[in-house]
Protein backbone atom coordinates (compact mmCIF):
# COMPACT_ATOMS: atom_id res chain seq x y z
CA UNK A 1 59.88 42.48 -17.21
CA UNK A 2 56.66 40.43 -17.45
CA UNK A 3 54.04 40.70 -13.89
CA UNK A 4 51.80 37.70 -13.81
CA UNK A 5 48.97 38.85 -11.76
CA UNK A 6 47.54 35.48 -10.07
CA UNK A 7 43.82 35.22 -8.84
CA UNK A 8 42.50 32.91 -6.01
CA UNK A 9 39.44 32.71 -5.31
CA UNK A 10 38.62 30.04 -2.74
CA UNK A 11 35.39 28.85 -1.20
CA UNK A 12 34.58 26.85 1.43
CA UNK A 13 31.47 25.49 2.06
CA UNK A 14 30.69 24.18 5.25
CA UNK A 15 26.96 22.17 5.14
CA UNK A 16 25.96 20.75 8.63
CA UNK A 17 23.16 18.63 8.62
CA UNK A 18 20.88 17.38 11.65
CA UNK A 19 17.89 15.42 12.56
CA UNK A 20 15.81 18.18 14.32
CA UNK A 21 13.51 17.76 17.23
CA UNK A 22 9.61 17.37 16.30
CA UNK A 23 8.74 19.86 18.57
CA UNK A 24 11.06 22.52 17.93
CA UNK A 25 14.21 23.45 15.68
CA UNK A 26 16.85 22.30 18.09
CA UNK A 27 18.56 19.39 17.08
CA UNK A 28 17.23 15.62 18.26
CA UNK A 29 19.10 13.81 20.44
CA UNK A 30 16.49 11.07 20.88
CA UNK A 31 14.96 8.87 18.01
CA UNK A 32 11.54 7.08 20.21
CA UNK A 33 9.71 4.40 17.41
CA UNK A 34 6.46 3.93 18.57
CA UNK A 35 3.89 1.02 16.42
CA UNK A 36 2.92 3.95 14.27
CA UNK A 37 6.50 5.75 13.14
CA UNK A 38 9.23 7.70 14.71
CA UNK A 39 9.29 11.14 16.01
CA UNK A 40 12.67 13.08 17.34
CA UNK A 41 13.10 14.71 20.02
CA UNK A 42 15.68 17.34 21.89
CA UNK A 43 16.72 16.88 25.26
CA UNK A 44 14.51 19.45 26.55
CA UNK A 45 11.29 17.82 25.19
CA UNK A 46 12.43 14.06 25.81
CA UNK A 47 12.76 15.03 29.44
CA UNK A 48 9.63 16.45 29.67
CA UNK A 49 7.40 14.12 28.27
CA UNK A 50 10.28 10.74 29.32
CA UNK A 51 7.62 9.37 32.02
CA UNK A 52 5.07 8.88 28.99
CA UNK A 53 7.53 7.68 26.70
CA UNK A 54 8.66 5.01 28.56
CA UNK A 55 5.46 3.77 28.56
CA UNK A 56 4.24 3.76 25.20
CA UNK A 57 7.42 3.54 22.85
CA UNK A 58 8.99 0.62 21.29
CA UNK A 59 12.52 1.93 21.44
CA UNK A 60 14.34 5.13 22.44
CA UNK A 61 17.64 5.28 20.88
CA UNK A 62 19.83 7.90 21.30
CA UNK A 63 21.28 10.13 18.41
CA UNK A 64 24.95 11.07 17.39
CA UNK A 65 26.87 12.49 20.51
CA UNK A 66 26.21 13.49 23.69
CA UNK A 67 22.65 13.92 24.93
CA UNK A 68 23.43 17.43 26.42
CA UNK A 69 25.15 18.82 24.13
């Protein structure tokens, strides 16, 4: 009687990859392109400082998903 002894080894990598905000580490969920570059931002910091973005940005896109996620 002949025992094959069979080896799996399986891996799974799992790589998740996001813009994060350029204020903290939490993920951006706004992309504001002002006449000098971009900067990202998370909710929390695009509402606080909204009022002055409006003002002086080109664009404010939103990015990926949901806002408030």
């Amino acid at each position: 009687m002949t025992t094959k002894v069979i080896k799996t080894i399986s891996t799974k990598t799992t790589v998740t990859s996001y813009q994060s905000c350029d204020s903290c580490l939490a993920r951006a969920k706004f992309k504001v392109t002002f006449s000098f570059g971009e900067l990202d931002f998370c909710f929390h910091h695009f509402k606080e400082h909204e009022e002055s973005l409006k003002k002086t940005a080109e664009s404010i896109s939103p990015i990926g998903g949901s806002h408030e996620d």
